[in-house]
Protein backbone atom coordinates (compact mmCIF):
# COMPACT_ATOMS: atom_id res chain seq x y z
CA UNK A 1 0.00 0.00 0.00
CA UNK A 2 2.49 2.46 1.12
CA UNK A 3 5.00 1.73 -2.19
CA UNK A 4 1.68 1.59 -4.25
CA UNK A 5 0.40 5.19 -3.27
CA UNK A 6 4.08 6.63 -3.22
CA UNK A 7 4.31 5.87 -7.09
CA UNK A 8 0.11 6.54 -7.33
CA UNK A 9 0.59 10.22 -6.16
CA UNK A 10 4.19 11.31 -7.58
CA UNK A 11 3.04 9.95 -11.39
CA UNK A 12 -0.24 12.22 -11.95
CA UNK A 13 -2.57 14.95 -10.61
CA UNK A 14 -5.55 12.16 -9.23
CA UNK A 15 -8.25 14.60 -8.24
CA UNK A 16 -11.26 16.18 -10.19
CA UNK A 17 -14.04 14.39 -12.48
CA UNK A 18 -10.95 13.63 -14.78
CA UNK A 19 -8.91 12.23 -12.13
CA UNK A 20 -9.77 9.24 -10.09
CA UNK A 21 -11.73 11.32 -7.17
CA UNK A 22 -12.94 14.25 -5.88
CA UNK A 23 -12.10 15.41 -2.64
CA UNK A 24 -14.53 17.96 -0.11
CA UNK A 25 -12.24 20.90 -1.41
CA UNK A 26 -13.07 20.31 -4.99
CA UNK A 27 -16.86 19.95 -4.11
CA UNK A 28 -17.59 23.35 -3.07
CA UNK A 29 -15.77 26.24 -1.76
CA UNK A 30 -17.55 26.20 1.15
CA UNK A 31 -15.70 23.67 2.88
CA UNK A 32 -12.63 25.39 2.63
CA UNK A 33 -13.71 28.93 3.69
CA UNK A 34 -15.71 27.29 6.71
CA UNK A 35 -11.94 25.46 8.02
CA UNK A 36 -10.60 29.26 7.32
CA UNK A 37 -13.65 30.44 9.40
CA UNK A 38 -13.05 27.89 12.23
CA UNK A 39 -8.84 28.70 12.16
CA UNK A 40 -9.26 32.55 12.53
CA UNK A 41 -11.83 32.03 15.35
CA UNK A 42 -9.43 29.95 17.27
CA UNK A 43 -6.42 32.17 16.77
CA UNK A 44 -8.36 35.12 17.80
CA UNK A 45 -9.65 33.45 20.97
CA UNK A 46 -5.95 32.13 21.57
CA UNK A 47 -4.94 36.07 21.43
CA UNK A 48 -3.97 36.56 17.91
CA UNK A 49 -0.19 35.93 17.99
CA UNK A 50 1.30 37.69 15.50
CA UNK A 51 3.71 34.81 13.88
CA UNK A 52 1.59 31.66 13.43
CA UNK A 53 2.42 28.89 10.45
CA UNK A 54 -0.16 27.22 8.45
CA UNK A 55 0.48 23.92 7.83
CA UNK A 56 -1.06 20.90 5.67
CA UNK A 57 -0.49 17.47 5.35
CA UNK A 58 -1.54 16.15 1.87
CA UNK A 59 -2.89 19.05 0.42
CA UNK A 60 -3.59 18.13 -2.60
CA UNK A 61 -4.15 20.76 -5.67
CA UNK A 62 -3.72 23.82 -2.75
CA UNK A 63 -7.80 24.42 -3.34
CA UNK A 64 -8.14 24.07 0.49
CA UNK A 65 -5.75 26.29 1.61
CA UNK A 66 -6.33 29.05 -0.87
CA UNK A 67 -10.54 29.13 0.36
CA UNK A 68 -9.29 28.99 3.98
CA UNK A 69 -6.37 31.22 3.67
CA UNK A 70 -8.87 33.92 1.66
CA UNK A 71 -11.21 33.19 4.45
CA UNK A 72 -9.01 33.76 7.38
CA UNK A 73 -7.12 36.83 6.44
CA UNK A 74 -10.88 38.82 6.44
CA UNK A 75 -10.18 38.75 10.16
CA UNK A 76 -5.77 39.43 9.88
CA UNK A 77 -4.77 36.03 10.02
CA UNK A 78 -2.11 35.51 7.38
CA UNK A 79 0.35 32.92 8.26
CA UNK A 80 3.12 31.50 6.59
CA UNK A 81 1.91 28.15 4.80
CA UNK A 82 3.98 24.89 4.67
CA UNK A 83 2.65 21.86 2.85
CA UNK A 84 4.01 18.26 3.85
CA UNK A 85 3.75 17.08 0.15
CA UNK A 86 5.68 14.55 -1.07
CA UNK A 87 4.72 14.41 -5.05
CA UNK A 88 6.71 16.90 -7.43
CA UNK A 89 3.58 16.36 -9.48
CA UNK A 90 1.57 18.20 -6.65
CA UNK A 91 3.70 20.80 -5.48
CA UNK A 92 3.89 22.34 -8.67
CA UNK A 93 0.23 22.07 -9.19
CA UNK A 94 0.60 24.01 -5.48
CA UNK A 95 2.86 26.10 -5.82
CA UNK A 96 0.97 27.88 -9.08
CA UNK A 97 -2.17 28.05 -6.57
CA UNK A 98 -0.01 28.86 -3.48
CA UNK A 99 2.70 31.27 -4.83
CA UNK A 100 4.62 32.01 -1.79
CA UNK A 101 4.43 28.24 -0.02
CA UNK A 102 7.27 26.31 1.79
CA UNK A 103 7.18 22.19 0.59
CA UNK A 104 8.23 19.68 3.17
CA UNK A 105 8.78 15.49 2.81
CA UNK A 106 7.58 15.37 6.54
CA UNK A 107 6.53 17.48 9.68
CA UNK A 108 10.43 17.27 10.93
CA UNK A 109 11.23 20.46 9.23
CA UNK A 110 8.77 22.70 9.59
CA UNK A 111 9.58 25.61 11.95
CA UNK A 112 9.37 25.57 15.55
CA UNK A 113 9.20 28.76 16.27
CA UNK A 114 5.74 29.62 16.44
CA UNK A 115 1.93 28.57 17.13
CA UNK A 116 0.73 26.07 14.04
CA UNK A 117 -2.43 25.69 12.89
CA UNK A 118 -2.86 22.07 10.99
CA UNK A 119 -5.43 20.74 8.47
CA UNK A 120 -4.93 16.94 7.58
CA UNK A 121 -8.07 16.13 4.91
CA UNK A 122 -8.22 12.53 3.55
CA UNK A 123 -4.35 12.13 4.40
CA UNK A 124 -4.80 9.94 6.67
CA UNK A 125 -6.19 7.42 5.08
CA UNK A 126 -4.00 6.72 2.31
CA UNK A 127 -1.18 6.07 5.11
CA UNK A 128 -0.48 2.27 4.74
CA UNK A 129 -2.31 -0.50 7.07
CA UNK A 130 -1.40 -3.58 8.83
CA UNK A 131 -3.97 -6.02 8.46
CA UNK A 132 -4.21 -8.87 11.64
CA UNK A 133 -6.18 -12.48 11.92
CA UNK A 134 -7.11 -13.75 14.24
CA UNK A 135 -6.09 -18.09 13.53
CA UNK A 136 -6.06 -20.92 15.61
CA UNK A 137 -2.42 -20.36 16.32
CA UNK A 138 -2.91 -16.74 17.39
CA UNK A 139 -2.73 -13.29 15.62
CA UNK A 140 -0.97 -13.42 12.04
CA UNK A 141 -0.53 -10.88 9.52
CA UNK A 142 -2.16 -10.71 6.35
CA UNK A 143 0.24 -10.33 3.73
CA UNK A 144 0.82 -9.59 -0.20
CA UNK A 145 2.24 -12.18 -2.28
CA UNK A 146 2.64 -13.56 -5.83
CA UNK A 147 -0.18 -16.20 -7.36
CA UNK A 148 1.98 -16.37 -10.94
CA UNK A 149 1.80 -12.49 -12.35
CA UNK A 150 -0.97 -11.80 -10.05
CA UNK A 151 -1.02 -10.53 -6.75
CA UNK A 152 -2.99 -11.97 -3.67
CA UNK A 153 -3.40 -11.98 0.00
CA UNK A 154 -1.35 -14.58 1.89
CA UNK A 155 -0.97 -15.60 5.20
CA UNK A 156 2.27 -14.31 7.22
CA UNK A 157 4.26 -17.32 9.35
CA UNK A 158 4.90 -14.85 12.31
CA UNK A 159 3.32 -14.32 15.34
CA UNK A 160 1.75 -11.27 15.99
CA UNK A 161 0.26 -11.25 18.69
CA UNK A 162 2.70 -8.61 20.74
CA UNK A 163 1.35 -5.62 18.25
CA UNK A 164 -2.63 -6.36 18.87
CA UNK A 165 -4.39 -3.96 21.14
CA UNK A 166 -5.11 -5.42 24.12
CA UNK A 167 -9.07 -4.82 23.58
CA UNK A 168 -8.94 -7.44 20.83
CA UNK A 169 -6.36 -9.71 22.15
CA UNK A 170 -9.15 -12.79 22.59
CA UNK A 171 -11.10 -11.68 19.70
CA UNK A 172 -12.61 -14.88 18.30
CA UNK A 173 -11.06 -17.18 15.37
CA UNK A 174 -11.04 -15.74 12.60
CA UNK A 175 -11.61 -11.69 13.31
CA UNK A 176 -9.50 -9.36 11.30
CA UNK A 177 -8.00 -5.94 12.15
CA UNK A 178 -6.54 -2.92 10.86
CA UNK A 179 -3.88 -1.02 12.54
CA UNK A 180 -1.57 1.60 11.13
CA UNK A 181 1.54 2.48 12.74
CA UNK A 182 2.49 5.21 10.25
CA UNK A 183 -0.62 7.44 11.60
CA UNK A 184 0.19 6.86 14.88
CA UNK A 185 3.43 7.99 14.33
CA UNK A 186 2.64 10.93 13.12
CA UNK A 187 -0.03 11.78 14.73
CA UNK A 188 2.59 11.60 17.69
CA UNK A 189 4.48 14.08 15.69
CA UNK A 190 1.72 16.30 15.71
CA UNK A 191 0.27 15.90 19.03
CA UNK A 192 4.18 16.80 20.18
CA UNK A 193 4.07 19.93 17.93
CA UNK A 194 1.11 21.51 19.57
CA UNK A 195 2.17 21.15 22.70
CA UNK A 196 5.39 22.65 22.54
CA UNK A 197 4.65 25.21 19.90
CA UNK A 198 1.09 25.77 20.66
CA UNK A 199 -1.62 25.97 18.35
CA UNK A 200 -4.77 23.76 16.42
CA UNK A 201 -5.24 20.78 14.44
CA UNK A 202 -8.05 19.37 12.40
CA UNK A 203 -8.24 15.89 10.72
CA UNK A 204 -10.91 15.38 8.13
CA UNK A 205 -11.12 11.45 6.96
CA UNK A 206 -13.32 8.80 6.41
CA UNK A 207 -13.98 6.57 9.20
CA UNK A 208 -15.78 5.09 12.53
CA UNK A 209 -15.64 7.03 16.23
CA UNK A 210 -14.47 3.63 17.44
CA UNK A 211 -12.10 0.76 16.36
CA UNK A 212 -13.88 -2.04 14.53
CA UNK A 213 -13.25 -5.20 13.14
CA UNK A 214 -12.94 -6.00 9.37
CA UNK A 215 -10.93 -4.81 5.98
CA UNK A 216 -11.55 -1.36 5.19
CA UNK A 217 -9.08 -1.40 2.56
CA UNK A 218 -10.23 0.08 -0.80
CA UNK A 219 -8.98 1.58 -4.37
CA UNK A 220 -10.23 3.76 -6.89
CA UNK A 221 -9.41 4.49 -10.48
CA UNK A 222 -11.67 6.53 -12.68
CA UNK A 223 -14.18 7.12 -9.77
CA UNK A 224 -14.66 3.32 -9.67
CA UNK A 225 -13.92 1.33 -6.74
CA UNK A 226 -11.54 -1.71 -8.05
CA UNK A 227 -9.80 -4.70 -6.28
CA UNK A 228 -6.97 -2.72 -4.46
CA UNK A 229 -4.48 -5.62 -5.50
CA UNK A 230 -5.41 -5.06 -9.34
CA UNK A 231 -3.81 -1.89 -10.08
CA UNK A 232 -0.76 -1.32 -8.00
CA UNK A 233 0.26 2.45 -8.40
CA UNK A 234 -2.64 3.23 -10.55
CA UNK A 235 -5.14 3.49 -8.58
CA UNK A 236 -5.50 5.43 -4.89
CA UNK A 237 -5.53 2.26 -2.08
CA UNK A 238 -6.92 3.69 1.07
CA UNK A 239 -8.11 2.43 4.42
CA UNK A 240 -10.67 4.02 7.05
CA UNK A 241 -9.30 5.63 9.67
CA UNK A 242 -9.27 4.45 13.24
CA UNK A 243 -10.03 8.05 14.70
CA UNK A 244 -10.56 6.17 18.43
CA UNK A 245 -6.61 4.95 18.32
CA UNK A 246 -5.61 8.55 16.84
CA UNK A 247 -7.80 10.44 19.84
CA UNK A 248 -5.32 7.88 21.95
CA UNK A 249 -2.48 8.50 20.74
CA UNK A 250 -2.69 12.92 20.41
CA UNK A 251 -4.00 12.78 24.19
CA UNK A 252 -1.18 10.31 25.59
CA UNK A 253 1.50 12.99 24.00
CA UNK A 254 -0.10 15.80 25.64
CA UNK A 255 -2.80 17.58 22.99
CA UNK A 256 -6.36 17.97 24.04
CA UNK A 257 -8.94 16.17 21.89
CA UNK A 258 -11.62 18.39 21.08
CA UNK A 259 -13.78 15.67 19.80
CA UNK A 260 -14.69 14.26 17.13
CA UNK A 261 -17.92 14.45 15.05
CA UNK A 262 -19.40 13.71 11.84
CA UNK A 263 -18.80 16.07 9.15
CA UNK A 264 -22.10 17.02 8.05
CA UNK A 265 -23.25 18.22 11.90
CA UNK A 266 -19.55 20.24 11.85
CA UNK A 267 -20.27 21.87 8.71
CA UNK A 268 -23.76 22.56 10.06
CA UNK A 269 -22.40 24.32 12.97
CA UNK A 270 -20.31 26.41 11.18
CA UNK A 271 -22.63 28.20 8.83
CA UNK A 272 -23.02 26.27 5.94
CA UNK A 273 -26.21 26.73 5.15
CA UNK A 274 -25.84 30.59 5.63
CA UNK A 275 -23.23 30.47 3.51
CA UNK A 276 -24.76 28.16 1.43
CA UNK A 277 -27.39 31.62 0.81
CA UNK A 278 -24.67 34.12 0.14
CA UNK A 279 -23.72 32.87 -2.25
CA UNK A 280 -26.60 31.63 -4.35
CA UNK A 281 -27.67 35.28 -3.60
CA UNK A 282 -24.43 36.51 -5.42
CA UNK A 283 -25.06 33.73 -8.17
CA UNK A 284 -29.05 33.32 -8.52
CA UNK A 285 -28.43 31.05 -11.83
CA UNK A 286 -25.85 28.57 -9.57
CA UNK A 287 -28.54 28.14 -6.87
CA UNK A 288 -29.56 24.57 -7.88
CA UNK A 289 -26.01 23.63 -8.12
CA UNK A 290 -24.70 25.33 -5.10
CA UNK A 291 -27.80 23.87 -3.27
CA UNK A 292 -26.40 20.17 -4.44
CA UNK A 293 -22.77 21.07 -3.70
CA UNK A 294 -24.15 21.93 0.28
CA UNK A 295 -25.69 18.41 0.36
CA UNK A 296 -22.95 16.30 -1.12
CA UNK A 297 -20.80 18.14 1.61
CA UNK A 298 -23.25 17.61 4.87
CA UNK A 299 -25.69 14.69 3.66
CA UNK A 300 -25.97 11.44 5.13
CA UNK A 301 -25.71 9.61 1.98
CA UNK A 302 -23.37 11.47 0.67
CA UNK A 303 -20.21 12.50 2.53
CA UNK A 304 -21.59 13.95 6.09
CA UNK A 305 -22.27 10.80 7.81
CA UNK A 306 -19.02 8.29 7.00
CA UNK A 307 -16.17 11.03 7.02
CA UNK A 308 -15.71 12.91 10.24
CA UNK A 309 -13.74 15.88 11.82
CA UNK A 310 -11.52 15.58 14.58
CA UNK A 311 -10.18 18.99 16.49
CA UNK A 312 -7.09 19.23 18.71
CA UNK A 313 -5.62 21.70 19.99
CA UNK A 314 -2.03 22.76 22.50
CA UNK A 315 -3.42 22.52 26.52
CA UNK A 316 -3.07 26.17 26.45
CA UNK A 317 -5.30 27.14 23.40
CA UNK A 318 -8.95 27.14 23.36
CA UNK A 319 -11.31 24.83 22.13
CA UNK A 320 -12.86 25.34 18.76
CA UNK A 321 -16.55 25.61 17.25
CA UNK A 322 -18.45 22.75 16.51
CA UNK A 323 -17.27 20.10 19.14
């Protein structure tokens, strides 16, 4: 998974209808002005330090960040903006939206030096899984390997059972779970930054309040789910996100866990339906597709329901809207 999306992301620009999907961003505006909305407020209730840094991880085509960096410097919040972007594919496609931004590989070189305010949306979930069963021999590890040309699931030889939570540790024969070390790991990252720098986080993904059993694991390719073992690095392999071990891990280095919620009631609390009015005021001839834009953001069947929003923040900043 992790070699997979490594050559997936660096090879092409995968967003938009002629990509492989579309991500909240690209829906509507809206989303990114409302994070903007929700960053300013904090900073302003945290005192409005004057040096603050921007950063986000995976941020795709730079869409979010301009509608939230518009957004926030209405009320004189303009920080510097750092990307932890990998692709040279992306950052140029950034860097012609986000003229004056600073790339980094990984959170170790952004600056230290001041308060950071962090958006993570659908990062997370491209970050490569374990997957554990559960046999009659203990935990193993589901594996990759080679059926001929083709590739398949196998069954690893080693025991695993030292790496399974200790919730699941007598699950019955045959459960399976996911667990992903690289979020953790930077999560831990994170959690670290905000306490010793100060300053917010929010992590938009897909994915359930609590740990569950079962493969999440999933690829795309032309807005088509496909076996994620049929294209490897041509098609985007995600998993869902465990936001339960993630609220685990921020707290245990320090951060304060907001909460976490479902998108659409976030959105809601936010303004987005006031918003949503503005602007089909400003654009009466849009108002049908604005309207439908709103509800693919905040519906239940669409995306408002199965992706959430989880808000962190440094002990001694405040807590944000909508949790």
């Amino acid at each position: 998974m992790g070699e997979s999306n490594a050559l997936y992301y660096s090879s092409r620009d995968p967003f938009g209808d002629e990509g492989d999907f579309i991500t909240a961003p690209e829906v509507s505006q809206m989303f990114g002005e409302l994070i903007g909305l929700w960053l300013a407020d904090v900073w302003v209730r945290a005192g409005a330090p004057e040096k603050v840094h921007y950063v986000e991880l995976g941020p795709g085509r730079g869409t979010l960040a301009l509608d939230a960096l518009r957004t926030a410097a209405r009320y004189d919040l303009n920080p510097t903006v750092h990307f932890v972007e990998g692709s040279e594919t992306l950052r140029e496609l950034q860097a012609e939206t986000i003229p004056d931004v600073e790339h980094h590989h990984d959170l170790s070189t952004v600056p230290t030096d001041a308060p950071i305010l962090v958006v993570a949306n659908e990062f997370f979930d491209a970050l490569p899984v374990h997957q554990l069963l559960r046999a009659a021999q203990g935990w193993t590890e589901r594996m990759v390997g080679l059926e001929g040309e083709k590739l398949v699931f196998v069954g690893g030889d080693k025991p695993m059972d030292s790496i399974v939570p200790t919730s699941w540790r007598s699950a019955p024969q045959g459960t399976l779970i996911e667990t992903s070390p690289a979020a953790a790991a930077i999560m831990s990252e994170l959690a670290d930054r905000l306490v010793a720098q100060g300053g917010a986080a929010l992590v938009i993904d897909y994915g359930g309040l609590e740990h569950r059993a079962g493969s999440s694991l999933q690829a795309l390719k032309a807005h088509k789910k496909v076996d994620p073992l049929s294209h490897p690095g041509q098609a985007d392999i995600t998993a869902h996100v465990d936001f339960e071990t993630l609220g685990h891990v921020a707290q245990r280095q320090g951060a304060r866990h907001m909460g976490t919620v479902m998108q659409g009631d976030w959105l809601r609390e936010l303004g987005i339906e006031t918003r949503t009015e503005a602007l089909q005021r400003k654009s009466p001839a849009d108002a049908a597709k604005i309207a439908r834009q709103r509800e693919r953001l905040i519906s239940e069947s669409e995306m408002g329901l199965l992706f959430k929003v989880m808000g962190l923040r440094s002990p001694a900043w405040p807590d944000g809207v909508g949790f």
